[in-house]
Protein backbone atom coordinates (compact mmCIF):
# COMPACT_ATOMS: atom_id res chain seq x y z
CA UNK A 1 0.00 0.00 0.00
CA UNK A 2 1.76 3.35 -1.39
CA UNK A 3 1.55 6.38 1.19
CA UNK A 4 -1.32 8.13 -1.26
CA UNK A 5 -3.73 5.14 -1.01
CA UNK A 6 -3.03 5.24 2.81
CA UNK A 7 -3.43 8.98 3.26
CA UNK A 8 -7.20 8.65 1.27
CA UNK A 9 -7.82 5.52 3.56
CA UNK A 10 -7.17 7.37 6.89
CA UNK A 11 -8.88 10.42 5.72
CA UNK A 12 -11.79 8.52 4.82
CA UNK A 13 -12.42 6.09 7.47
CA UNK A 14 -10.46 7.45 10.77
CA UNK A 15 -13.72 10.02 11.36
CA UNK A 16 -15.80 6.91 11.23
CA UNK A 17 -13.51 4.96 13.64
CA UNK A 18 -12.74 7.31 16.25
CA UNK A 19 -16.03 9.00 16.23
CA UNK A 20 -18.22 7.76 19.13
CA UNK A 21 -19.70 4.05 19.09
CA UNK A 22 -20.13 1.20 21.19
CA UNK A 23 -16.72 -0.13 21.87
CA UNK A 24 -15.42 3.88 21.87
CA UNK A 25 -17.78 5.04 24.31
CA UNK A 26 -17.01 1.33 26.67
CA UNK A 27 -13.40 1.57 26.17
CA UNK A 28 -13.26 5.43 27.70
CA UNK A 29 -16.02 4.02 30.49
CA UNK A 30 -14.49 1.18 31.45
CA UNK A 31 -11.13 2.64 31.60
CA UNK A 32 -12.51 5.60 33.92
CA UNK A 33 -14.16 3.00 36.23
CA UNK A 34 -11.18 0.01 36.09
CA UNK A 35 -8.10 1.79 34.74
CA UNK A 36 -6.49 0.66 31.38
CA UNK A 37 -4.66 -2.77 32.88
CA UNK A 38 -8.17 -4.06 34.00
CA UNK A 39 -9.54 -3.65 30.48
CA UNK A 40 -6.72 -4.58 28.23
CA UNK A 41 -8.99 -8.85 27.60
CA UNK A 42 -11.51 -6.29 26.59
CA UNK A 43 -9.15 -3.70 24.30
CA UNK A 44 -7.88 -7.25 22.57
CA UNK A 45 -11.23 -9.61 22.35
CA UNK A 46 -13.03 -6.39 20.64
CA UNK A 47 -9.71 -5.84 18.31
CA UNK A 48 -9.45 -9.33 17.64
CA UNK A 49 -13.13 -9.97 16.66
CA UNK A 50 -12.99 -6.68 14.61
CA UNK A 51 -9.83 -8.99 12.42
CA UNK A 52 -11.56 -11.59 11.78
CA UNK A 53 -15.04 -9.53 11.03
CA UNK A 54 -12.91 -7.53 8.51
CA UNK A 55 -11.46 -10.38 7.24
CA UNK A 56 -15.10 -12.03 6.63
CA UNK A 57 -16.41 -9.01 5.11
CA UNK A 58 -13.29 -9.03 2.63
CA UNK A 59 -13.53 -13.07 1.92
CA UNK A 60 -17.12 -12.71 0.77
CA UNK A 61 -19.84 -12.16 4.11
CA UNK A 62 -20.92 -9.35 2.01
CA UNK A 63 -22.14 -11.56 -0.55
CA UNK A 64 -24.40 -13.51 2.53
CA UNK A 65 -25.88 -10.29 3.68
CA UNK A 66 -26.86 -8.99 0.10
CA UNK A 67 -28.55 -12.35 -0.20
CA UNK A 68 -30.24 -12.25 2.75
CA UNK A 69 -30.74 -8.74 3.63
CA UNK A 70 -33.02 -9.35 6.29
CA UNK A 71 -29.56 -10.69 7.88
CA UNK A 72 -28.73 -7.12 8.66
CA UNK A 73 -31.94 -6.00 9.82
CA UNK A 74 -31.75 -8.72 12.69
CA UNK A 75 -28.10 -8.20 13.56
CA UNK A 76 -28.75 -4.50 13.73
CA UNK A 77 -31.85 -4.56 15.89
CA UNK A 78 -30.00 -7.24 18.70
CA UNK A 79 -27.26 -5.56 18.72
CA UNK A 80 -29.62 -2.28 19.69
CA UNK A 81 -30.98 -4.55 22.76
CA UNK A 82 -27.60 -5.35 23.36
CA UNK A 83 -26.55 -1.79 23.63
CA UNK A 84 -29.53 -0.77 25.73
CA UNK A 85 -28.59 -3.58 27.95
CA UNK A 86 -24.92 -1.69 28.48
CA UNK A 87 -26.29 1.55 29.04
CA UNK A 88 -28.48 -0.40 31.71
CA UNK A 89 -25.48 -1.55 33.49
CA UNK A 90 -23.47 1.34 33.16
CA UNK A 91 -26.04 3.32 34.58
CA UNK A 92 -25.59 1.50 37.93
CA UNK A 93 -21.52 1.54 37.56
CA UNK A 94 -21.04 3.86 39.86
CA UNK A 95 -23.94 3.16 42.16
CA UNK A 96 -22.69 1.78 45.17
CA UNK A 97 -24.68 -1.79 45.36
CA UNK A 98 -25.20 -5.63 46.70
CA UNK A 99 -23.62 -6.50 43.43
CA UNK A 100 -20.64 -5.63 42.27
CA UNK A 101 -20.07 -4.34 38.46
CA UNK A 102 -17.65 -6.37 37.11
CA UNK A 103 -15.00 -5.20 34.67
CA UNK A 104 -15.71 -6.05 30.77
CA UNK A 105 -14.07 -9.19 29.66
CA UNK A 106 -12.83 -11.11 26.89
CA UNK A 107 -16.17 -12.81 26.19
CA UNK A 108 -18.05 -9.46 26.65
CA UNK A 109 -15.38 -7.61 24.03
CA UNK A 110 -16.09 -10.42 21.23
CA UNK A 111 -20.58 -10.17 21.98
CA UNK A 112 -19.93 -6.43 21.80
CA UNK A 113 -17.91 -6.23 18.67
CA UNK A 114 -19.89 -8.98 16.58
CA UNK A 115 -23.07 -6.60 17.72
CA UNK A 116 -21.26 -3.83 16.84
CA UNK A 117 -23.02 -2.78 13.28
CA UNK A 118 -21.25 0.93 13.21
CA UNK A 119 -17.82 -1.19 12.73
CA UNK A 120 -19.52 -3.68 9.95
CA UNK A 121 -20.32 -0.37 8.09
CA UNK A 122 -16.65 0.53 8.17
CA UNK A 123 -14.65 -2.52 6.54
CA UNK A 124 -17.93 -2.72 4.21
CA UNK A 125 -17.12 0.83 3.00
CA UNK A 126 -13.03 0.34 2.98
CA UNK A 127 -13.25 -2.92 0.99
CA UNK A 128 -16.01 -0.90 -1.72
CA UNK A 129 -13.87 2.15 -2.05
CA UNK A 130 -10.13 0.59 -2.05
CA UNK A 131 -10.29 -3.09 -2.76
CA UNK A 132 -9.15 -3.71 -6.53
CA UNK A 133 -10.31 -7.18 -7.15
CA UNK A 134 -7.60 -8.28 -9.52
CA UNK A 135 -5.12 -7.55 -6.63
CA UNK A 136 -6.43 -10.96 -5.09
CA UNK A 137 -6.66 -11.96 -1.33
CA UNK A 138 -3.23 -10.34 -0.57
CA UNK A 139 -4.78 -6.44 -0.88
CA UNK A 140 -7.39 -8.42 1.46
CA UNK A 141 -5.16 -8.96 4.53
CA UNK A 142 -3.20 -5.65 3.50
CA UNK A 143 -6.50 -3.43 4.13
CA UNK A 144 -7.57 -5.39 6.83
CA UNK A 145 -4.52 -5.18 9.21
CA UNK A 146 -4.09 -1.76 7.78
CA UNK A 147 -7.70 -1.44 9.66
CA UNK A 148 -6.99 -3.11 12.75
CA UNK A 149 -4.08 -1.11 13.13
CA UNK A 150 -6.54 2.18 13.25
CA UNK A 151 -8.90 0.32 15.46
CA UNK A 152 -6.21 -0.28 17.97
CA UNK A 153 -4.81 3.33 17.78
CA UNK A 154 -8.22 4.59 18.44
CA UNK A 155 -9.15 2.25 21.00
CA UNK A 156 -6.44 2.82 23.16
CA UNK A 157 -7.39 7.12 22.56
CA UNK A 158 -10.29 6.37 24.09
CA UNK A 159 -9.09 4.25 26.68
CA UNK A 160 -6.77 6.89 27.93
CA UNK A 161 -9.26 9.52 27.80
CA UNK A 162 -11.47 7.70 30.15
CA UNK A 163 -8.72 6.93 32.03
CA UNK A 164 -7.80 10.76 32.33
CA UNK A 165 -11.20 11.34 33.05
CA UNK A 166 -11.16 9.05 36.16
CA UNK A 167 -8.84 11.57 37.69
CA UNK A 168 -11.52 13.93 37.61
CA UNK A 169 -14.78 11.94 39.14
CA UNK A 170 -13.16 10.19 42.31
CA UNK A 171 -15.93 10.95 44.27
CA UNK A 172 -18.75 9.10 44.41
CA UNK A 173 -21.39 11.89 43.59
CA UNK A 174 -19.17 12.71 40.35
CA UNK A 175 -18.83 8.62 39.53
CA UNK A 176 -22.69 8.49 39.44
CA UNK A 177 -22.88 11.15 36.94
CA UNK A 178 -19.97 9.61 35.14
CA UNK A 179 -21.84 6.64 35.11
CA UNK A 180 -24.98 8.65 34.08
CA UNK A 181 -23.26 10.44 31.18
CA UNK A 182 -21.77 7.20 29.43
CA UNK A 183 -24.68 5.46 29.91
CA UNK A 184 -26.94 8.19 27.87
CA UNK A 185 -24.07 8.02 25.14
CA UNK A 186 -24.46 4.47 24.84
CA UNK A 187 -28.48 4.95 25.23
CA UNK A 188 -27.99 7.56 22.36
CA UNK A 189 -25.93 5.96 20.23
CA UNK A 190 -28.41 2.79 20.50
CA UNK A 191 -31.44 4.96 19.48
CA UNK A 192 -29.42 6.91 16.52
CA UNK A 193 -28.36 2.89 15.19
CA UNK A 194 -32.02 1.78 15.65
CA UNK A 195 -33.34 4.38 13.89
CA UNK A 196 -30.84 4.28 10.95
């Protein structure tokens, strides 16, 4: 991949990746509540699952969902429930409780990121605007470690910035409206995907 075809590819997808979603918006809240070393199962199951979704996507899943669109429609409305479900439990993060909130795992990272339809979009629209098909399954891997490679960097943005932010809400009145304030992202960010 020359620099030129990388420049385009940044400039067109590294809004899209580092703009707030799911994972984004769990990485910074996780790593405010946890700090980064409690998180990094989640940083790598939700890095790794974006691989081998990008790789998919490249190898031919598009071809399954333009088949069966109604594929998308039921991924996309799950993954909604799934992300009301979050801003459930991060609305009691911060609530002192009986039960304690557990940090996000490995497990979690991978249900998250195959639920995650705002990252399908993303290697759907690389592989459409920069995949030459007569360059064969080696542009394939090229684009989509090129990708994770973003991910990663943008992951571990957010990570620190909610980490940063922890600094800020040590008391418990401020960690209630932290936990408040990511869950209406995620709550938010649930509605705009349902809707769209």
């Amino acid at each position: 991949m020359n620099l030129d075809l990388l420049t385009i590819l940044l400039a067109t997808l590294l809004p899209i990746i580092a703009s707030p979603g799911p994972a984004n918006i769990l990485y910074a809240a996780s790593a405010s509540s946890f700090g980064i070393k409690q998180i990094i199962p989640f940083l790598l199951s939700t890095n790794i699952t974006s691989l081998f979704q990008t790789l998919a996507i490249g190898l031919g899943l598009n071809i399954i969902m333009q088949a069966y669109p109604l594929t998308v429609v039921v991924l996309k409305y799950i993954g909604v429930l799934f992300l009301l479900y979050l801003a459930y439990k991060f609305s009691k993060l911060s609530v002192k409780a009986e039960k304690k909130i557990e940090v996000l795992t490995f497990k979690d990272g991978v249900v998250i990121e195959i639920l995650n339809m705002k990252f399908l979009l993303i290697p759907s629209l690389m592989f459409s605007q920069f995949y030459i098909l007569s360059d064969g399954y080696e542009q394939i891997f090229i684009l989509s470690f090129t990708l994770l490679f973003i991910t990663l960097g943008t992951s571990i943005i957010w990570m620190l910035g909610g980490n940063t932010l922890a600094s800020f809400v040590s008391d418990q009145k401020m960690q209630k409206y932290q936990g408040a304030f990511f869950s209406a992202l995620l709550f938010i960010t649930a509605i705009w995907l349902g809707l769209n």
